[in-house]
C-alpha atoms as a PDB file:
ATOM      1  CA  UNK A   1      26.343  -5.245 -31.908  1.00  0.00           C
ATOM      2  CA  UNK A   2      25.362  -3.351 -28.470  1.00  0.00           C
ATOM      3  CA  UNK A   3      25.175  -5.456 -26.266  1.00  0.00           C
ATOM      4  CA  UNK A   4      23.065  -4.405 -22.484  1.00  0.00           C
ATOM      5  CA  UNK A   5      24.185  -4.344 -19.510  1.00  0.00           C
ATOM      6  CA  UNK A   6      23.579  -7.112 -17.245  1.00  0.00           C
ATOM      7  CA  UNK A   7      20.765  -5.744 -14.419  1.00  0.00           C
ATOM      8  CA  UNK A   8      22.532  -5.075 -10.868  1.00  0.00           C
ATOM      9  CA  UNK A   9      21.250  -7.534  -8.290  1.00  0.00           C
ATOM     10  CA  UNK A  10      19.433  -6.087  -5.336  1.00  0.00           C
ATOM     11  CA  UNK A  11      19.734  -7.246  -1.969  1.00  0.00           C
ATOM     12  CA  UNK A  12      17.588  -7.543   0.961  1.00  0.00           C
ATOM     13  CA  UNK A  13      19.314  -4.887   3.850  1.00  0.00           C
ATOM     14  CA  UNK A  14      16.940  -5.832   6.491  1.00  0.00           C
ATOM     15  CA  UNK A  15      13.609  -8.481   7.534  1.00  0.00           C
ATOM     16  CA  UNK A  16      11.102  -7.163   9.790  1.00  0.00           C
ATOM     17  CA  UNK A  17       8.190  -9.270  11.337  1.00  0.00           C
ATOM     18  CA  UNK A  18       4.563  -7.456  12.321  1.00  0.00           C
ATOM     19  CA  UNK A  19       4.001  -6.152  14.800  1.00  0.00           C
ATOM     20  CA  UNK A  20       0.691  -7.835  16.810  1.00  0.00           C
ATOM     21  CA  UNK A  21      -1.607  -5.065  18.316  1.00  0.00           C
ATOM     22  CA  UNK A  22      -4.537  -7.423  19.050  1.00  0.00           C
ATOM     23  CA  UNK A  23      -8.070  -6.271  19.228  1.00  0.00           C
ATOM     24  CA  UNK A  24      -8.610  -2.849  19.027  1.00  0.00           C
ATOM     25  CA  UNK A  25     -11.931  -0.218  19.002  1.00  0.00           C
ATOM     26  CA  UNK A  26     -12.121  -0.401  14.732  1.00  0.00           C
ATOM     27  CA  UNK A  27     -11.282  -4.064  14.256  1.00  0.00           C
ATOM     28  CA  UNK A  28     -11.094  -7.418  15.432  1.00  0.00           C
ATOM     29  CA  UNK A  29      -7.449  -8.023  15.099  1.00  0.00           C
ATOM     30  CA  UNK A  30      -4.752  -5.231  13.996  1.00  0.00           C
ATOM     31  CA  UNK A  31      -1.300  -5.544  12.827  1.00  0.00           C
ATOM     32  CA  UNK A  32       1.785  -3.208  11.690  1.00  0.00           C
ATOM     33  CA  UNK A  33       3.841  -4.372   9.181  1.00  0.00           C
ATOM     34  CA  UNK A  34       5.521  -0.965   8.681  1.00  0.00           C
ATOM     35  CA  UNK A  35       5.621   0.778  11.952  1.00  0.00           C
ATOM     36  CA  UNK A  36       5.042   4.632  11.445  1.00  0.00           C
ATOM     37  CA  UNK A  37       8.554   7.075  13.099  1.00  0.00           C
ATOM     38  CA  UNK A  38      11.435   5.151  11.273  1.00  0.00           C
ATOM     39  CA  UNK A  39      11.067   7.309   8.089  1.00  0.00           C
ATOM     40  CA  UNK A  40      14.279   8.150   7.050  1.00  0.00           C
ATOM     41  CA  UNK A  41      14.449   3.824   6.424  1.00  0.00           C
ATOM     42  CA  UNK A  42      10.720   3.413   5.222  1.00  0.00           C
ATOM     43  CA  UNK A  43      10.792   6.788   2.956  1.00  0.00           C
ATOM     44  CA  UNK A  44       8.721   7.078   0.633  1.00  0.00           C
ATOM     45  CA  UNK A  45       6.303   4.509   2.836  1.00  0.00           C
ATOM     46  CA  UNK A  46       4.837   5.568   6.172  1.00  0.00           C
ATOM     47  CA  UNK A  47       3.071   2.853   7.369  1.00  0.00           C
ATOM     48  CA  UNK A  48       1.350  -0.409   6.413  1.00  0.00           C
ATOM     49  CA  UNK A  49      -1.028  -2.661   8.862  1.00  0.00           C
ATOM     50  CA  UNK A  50      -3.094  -5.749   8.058  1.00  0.00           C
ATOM     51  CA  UNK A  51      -6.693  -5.286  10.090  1.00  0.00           C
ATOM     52  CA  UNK A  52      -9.847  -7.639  10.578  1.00  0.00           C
ATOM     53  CA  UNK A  53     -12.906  -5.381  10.016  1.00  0.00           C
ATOM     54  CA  UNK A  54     -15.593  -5.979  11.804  1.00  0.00           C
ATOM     55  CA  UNK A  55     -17.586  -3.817  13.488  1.00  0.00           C
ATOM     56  CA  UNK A  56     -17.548  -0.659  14.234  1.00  0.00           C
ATOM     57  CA  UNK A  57     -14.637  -0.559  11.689  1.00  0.00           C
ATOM     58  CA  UNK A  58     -12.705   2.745  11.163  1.00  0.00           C
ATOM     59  CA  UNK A  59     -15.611   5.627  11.054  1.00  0.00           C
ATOM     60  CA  UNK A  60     -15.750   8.670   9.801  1.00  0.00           C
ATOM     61  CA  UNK A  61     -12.117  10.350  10.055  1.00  0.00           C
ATOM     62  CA  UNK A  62      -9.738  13.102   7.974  1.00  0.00           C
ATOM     63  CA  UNK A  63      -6.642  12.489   6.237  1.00  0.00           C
ATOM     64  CA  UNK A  64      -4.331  15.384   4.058  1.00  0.00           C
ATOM     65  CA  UNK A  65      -0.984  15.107   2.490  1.00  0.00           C
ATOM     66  CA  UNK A  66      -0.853  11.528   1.602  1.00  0.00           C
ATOM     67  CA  UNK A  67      -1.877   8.829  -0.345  1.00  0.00           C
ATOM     68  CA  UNK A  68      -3.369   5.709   0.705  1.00  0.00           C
ATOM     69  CA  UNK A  69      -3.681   2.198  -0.563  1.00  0.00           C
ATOM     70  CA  UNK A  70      -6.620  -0.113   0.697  1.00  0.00           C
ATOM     71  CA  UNK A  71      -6.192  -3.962  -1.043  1.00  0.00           C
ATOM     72  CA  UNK A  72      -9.228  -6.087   0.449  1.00  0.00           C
ATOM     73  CA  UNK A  73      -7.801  -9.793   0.834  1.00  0.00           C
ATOM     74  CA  UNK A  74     -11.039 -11.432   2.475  1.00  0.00           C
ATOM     75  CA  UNK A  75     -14.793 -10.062   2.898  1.00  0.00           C
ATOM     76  CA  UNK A  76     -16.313  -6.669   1.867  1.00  0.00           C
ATOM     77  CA  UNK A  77     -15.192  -3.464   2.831  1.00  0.00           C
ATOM     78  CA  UNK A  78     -17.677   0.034   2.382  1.00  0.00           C
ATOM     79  CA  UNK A  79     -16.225   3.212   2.390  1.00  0.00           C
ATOM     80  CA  UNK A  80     -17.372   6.543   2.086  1.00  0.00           C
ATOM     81  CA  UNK A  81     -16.331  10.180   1.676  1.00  0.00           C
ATOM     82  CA  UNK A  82     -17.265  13.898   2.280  1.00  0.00           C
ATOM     83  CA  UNK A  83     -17.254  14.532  -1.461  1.00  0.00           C
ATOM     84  CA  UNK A  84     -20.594  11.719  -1.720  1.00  0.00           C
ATOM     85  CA  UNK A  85     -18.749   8.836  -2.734  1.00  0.00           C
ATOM     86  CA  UNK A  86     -19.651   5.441  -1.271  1.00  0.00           C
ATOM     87  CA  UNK A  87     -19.173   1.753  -2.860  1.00  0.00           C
ATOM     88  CA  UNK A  88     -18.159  -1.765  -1.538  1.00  0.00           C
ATOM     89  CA  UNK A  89     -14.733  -3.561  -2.244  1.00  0.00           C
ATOM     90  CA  UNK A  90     -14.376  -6.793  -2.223  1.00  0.00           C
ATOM     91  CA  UNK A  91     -11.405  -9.648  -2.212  1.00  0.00           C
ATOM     92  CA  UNK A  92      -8.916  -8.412  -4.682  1.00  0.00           C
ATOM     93  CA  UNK A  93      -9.996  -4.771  -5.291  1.00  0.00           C
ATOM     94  CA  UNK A  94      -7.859  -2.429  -4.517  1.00  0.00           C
ATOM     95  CA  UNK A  95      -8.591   1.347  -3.641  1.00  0.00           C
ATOM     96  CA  UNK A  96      -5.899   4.229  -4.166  1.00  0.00           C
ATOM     97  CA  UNK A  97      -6.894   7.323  -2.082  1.00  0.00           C
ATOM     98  CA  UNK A  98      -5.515  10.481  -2.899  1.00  0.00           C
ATOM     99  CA  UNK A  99      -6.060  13.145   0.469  1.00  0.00           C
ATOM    100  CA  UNK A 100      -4.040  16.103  -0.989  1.00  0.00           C
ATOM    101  CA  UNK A 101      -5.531  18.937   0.695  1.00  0.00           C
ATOM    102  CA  UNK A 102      -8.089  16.906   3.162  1.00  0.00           C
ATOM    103  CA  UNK A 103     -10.766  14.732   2.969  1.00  0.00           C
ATOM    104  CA  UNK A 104     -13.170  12.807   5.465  1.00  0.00           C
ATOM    105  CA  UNK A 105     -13.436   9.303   5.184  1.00  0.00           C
ATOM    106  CA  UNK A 106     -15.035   5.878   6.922  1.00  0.00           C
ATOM    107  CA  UNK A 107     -14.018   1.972   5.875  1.00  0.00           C
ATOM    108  CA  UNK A 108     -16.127  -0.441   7.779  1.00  0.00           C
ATOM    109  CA  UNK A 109     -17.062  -4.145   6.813  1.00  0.00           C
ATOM    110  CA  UNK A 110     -20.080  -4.112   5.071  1.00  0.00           C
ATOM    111  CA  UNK A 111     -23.380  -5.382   5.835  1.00  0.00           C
ATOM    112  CA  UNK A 112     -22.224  -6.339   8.994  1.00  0.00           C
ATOM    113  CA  UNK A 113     -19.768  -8.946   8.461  1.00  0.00           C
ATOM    114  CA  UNK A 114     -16.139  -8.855   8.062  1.00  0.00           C
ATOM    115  CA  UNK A 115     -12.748  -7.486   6.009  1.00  0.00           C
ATOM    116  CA  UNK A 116      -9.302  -8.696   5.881  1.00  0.00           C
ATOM    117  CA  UNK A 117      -7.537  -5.392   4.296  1.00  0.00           C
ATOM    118  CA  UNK A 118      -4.011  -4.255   3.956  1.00  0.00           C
ATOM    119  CA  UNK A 119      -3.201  -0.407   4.422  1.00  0.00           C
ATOM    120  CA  UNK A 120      -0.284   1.870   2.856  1.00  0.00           C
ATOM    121  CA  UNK A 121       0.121   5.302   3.441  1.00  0.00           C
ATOM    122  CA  UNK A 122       2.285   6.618   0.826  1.00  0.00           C
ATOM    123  CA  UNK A 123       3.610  10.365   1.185  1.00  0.00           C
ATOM    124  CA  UNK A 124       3.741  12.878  -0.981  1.00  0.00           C
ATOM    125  CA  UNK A 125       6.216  15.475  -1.336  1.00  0.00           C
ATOM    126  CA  UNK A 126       6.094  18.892   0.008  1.00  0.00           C
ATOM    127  CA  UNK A 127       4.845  20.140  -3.721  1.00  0.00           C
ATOM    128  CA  UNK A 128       2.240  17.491  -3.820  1.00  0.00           C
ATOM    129  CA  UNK A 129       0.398  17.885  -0.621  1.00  0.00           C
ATOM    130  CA  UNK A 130      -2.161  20.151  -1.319  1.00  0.00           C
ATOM    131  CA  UNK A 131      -3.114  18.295  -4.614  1.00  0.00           C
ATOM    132  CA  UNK A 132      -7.361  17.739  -5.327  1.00  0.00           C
ATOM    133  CA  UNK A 133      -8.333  14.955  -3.271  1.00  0.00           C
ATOM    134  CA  UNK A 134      -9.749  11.259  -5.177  1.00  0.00           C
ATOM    135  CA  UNK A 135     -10.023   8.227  -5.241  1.00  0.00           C
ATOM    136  CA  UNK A 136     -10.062   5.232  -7.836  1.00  0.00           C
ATOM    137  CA  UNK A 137     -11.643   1.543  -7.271  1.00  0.00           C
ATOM    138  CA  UNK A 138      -9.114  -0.676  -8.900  1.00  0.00           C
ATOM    139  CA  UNK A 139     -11.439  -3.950  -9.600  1.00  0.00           C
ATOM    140  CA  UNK A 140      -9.834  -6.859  -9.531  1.00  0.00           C
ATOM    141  CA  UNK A 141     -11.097  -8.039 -12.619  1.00  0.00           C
ATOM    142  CA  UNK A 142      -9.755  -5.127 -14.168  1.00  0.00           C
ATOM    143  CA  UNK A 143      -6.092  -4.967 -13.015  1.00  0.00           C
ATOM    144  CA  UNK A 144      -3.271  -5.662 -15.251  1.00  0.00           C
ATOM    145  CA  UNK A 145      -1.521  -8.580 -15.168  1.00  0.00           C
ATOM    146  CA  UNK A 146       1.730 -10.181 -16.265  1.00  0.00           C
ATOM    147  CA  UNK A 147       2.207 -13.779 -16.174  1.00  0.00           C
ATOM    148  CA  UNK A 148       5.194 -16.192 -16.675  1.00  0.00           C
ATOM    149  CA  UNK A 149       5.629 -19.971 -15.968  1.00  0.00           C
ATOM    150  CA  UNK A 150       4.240 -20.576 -12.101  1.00  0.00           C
ATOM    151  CA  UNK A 151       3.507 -16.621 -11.509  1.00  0.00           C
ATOM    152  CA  UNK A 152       1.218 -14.575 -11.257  1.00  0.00           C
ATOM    153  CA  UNK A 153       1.797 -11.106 -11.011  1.00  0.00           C
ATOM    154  CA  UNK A 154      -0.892  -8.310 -10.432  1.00  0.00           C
ATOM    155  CA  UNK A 155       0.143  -5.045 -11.137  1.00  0.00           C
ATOM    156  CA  UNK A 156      -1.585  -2.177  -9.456  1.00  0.00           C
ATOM    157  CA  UNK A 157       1.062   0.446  -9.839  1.00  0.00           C
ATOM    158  CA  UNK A 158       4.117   1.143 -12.523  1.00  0.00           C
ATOM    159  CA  UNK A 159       5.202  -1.166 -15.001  1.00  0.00           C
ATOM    160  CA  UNK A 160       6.026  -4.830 -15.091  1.00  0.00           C
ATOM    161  CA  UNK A 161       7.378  -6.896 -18.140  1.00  0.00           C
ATOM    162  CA  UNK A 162       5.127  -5.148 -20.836  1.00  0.00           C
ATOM    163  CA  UNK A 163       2.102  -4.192 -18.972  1.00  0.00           C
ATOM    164  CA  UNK A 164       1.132  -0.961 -16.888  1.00  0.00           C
ATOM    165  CA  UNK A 165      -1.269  -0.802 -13.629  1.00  0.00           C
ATOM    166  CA  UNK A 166      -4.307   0.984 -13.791  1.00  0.00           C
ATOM    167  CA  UNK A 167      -3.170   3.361 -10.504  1.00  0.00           C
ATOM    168  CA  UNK A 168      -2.540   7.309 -11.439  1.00  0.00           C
ATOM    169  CA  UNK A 169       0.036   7.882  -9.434  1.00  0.00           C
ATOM    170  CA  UNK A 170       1.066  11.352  -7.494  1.00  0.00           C
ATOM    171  CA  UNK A 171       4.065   9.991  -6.632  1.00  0.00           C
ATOM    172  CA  UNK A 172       5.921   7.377  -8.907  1.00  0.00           C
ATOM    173  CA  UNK A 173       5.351   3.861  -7.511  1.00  0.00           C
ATOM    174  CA  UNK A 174       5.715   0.289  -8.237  1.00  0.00           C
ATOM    175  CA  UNK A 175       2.964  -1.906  -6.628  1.00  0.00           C
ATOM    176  CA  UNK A 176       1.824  -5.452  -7.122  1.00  0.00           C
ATOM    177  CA  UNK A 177       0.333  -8.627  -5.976  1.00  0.00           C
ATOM    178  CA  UNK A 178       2.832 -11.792  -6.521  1.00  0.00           C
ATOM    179  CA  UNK A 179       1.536 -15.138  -6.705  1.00  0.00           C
ATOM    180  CA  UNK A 180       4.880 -17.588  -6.890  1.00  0.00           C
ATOM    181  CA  UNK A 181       3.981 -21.811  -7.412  1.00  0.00           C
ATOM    182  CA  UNK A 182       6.724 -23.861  -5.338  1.00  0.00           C
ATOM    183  CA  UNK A 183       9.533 -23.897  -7.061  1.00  0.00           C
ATOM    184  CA  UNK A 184       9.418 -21.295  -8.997  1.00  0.00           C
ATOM    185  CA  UNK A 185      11.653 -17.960  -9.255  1.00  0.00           C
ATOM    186  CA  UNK A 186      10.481 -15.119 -10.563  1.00  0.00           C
ATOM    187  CA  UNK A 187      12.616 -11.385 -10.602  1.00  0.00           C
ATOM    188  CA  UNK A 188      11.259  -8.274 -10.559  1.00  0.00           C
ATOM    189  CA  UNK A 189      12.607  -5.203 -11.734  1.00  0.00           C
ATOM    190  CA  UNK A 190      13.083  -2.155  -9.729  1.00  0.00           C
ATOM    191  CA  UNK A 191      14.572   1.204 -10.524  1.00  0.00           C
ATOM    192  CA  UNK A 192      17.956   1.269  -8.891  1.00  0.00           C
ATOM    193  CA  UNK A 193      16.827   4.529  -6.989  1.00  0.00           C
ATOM    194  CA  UNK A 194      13.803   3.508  -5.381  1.00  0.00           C
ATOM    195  CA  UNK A 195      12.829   1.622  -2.015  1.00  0.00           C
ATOM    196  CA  UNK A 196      11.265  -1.459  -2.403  1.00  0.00           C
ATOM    197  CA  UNK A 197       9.158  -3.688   0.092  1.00  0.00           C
ATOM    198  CA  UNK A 198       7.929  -7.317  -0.411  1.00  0.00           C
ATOM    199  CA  UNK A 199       5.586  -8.478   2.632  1.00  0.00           C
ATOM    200  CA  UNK A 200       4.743 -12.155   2.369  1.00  0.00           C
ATOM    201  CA  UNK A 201       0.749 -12.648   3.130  1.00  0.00           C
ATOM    202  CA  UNK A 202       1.034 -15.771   2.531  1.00  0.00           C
ATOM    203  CA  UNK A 203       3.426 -19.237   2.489  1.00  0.00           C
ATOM    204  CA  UNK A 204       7.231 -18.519   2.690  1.00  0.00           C
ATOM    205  CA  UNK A 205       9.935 -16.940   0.112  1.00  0.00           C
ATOM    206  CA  UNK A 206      13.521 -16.533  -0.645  1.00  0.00           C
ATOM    207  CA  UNK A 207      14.167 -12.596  -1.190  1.00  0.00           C
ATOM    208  CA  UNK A 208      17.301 -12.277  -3.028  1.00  0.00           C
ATOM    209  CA  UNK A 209      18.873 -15.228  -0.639  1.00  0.00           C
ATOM    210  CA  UNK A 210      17.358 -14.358   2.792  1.00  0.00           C
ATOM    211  CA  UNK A 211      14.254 -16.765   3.846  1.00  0.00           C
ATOM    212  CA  UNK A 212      11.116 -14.367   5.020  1.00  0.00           C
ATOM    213  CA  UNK A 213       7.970 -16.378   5.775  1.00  0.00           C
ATOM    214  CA  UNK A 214       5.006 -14.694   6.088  1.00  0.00           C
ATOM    215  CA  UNK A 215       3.743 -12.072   7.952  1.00  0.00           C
ATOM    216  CA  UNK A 216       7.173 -10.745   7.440  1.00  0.00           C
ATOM    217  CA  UNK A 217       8.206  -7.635   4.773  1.00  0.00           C
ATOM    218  CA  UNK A 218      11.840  -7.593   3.262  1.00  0.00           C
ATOM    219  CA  UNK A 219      13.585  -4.044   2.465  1.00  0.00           C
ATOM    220  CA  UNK A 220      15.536  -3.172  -0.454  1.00  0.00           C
ATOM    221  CA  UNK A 221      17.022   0.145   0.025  1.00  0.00           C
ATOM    222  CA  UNK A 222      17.880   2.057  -2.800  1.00  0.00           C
ATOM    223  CA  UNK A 223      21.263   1.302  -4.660  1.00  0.00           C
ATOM    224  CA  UNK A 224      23.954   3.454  -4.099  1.00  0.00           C
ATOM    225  CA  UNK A 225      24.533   5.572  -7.818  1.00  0.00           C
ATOM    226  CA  UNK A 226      22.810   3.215  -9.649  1.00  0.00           C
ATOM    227  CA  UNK A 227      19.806   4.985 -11.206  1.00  0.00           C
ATOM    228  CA  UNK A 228      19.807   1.836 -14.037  1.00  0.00           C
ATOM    229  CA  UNK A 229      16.819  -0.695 -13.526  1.00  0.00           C
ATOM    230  CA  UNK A 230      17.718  -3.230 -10.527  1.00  0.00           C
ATOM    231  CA  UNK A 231      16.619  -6.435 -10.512  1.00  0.00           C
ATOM    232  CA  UNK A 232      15.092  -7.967  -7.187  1.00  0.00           C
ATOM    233  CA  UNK A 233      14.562 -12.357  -6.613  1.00  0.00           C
ATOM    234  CA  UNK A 234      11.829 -14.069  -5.319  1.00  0.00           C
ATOM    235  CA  UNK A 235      11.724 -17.626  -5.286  1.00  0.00           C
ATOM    236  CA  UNK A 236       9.869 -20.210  -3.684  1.00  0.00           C
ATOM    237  CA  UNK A 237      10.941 -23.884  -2.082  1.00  0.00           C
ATOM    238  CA  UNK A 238       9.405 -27.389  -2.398  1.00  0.00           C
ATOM    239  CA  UNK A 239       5.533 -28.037  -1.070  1.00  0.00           C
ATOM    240  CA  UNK A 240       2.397 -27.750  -1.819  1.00  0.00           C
ATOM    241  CA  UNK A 241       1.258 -24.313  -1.597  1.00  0.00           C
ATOM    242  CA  UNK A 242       1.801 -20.615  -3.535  1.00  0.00           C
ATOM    243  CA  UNK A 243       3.052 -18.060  -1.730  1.00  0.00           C
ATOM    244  CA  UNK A 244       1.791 -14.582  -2.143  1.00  0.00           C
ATOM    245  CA  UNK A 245       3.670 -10.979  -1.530  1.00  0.00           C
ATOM    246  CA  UNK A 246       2.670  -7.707  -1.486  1.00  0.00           C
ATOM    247  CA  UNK A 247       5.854  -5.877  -3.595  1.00  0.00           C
ATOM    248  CA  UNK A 248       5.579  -1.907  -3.325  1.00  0.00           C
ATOM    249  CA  UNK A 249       8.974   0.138  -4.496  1.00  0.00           C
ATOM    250  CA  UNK A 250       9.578   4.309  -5.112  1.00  0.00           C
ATOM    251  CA  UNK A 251      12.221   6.506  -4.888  1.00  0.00           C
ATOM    252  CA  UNK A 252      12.536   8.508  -1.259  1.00  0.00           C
ATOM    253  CA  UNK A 253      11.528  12.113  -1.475  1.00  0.00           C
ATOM    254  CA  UNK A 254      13.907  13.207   1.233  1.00  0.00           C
ATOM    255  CA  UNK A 255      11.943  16.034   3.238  1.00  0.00           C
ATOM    256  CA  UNK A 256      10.822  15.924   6.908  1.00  0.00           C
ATOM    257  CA  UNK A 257       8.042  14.343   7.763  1.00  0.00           C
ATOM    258  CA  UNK A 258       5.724  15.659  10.527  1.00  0.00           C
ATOM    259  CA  UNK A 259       3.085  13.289  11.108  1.00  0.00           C
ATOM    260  CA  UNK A 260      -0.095  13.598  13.682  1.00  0.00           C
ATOM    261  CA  UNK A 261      -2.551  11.341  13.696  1.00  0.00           C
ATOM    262  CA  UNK A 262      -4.321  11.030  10.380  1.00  0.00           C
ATOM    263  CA  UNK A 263      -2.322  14.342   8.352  1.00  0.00           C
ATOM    264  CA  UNK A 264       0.898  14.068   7.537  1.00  0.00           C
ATOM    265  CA  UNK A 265       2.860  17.328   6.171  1.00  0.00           C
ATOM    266  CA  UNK A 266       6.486  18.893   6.546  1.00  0.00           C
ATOM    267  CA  UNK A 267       6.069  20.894   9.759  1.00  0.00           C
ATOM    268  CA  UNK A 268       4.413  21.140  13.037  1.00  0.00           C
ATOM    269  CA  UNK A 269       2.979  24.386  11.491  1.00  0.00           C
ATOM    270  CA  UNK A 270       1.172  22.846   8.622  1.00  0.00           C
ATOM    271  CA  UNK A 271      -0.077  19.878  10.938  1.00  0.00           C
ATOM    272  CA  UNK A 272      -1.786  22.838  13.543  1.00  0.00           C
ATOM    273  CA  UNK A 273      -3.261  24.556  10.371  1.00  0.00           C
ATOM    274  CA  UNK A 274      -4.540  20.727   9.106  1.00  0.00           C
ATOM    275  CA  UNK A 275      -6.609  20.573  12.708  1.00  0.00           C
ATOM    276  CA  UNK A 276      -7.732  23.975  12.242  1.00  0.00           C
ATOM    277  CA  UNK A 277      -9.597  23.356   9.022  1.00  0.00           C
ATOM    278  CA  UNK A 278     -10.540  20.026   9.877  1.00  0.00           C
ATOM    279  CA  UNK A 279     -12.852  21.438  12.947  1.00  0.00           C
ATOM    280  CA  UNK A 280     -14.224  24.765  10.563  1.00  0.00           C
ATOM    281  CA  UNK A 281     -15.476  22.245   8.127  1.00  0.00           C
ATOM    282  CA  UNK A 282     -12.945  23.612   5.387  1.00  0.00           C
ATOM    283  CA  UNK A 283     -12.129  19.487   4.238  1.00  0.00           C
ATOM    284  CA  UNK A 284     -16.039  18.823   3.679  1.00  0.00           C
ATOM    285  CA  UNK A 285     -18.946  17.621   6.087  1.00  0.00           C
ATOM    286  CA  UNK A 286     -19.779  13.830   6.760  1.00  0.00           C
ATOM    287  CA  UNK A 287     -22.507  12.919   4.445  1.00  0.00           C
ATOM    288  CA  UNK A 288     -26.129  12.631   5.479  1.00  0.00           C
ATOM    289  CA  UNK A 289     -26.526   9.360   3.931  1.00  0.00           C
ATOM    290  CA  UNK A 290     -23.606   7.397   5.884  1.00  0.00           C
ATOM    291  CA  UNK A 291     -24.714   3.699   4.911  1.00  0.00           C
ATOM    292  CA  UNK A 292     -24.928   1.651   1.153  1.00  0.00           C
ATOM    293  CA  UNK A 293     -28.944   0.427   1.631  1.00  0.00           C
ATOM    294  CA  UNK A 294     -28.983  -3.368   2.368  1.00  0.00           C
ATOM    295  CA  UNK A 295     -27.919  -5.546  -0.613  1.00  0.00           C
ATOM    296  CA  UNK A 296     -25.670  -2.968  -2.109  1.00  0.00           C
END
């Protein structure tokens, strides 16, 4: 009889808390939970922030050479694109961007009101960075999902247990939404070679042994030569309330990262050329029609 070997244990190397900007011009209260510059630790993530959208929200700007990944916790969020696009998300939909070779873009909180959204910019590798730009509404309705006793988890990304998340990835990725009753553990498994993530929006958790209550994100850096499935712990303590965590993991694509305000690419060459088309009107022209009409 064969018998498998026993899944390595990952660890968490390091617990970072947000970082508070406080109001700012697009919304009513901004926060980093992955600070953008540190990329050789965060690779393949650049950044991540938690924002109250209210008004005037973040208008009409470019992006190339990324992907990004909008999940609305609270409200309704409208976006919009040069290709014509527009639609409203609301709590629990979930929006994976592809900018590839450019596109121009607005997220504001629709009809006036407000959004509580998390934002990941994922890279993509040299390769991948001119790929055809889109976009796909992940409903929340429509999301896979994987349950066991006390959890919940919602899988936007890669596999879990026997189900797949509805996200076309560029990039190989793991991403879900974990909802954990109190004492309850629940372990997730990660490819030994990736980077993996879990930011706790809500309660408090034990991350393979180390406590991280929320508003806090717990790194798992890839396993040295282990490319074997890892397997990462999440448990919760005695009370009342679920706790909820954001777990993203991928393996690092290793290339320099040259980032400028909304492009990121592999050289300070490619970011100058990025500007250039933006202002000739080579990644599209803001639509006409720039609003849903009232009760979309």
């Amino acid at each position: 009889m064969t018998t498998l070997p026993t899944p390595v244990t990952r660890r968490v190397n390091r617990v970072v808390g947000q970082v508070d900007l406080g109001p700012t011009a697009m919304s009513a209260r901004s926060t980093l939970a992955i600070a953008p510059g540190d990329d050789a630790r965060t690779d393949p993530f650049l950044l991540m922030g938690e924002e109250l959208v209210t008004q005037p929200g973040f208008d009409w700007h470019p992006h190339r050479g990324l992907e990004t990944v909008t999940l609305v916790l609270d409200g309704t969020l409208e976006h919009g694109d040069s290709l014509g696009n527009a639609g409203v998300l609301g709590p629990g939909d979930v929006q994976w961007m592809t900018a590839g070779r450019g596109i121009i873009h607005r997220e504001v909180a629709a009809r006036a009101e407000h959004a509580r959204v998390i934002q990941l910019w994922v890279n993509l590798p040299s390769h991948l960075k001119f790929v055809p730009t889109g976009y796909q509404d992940l409903r929340a309705g429509r999301q896979a999902v994987h349950t066991e006793p006390g959890v919940l988890v919602q899988v936007i990304s890669g596999e879990t247990g026997t189900v797949r998340g509805p996200a076309v990835n560029r990039w190989p990725i793991l991403g879900a939404v974990i909802t954990l009753d109190p004492r309850t553990e629940y372990r997730q498994v990660i490819d030994g070679a990736d980077r993996a993530f879990a930011y706790v929006i809500a309660g408090r958790l034990s991350i393979a042994g180390r406590t991280v209550p929320a508003g806090h994100t717990a790194w798992s850096d890839p396993v040295s030569g282990q490319a074997e499935p890892t397997t990462l712990t999440l448990a919760t303590g005695d009370g009342d309330e679920r706790s909820t965590v954001l777990l993203f993991a991928g393996r690092p694509i290793g290339e320099p990262v040259v980032a400028s305000g909304p492009f990121v690419m592999n050289t300070r060459a490619e970011i100058a050329q990025a500007y250039r088309d933006f202002h000739s009107g080579k990644l599209g022209s803001i639509p006409r029609h720039t609003r849903l009409p009232a009760g979309s």
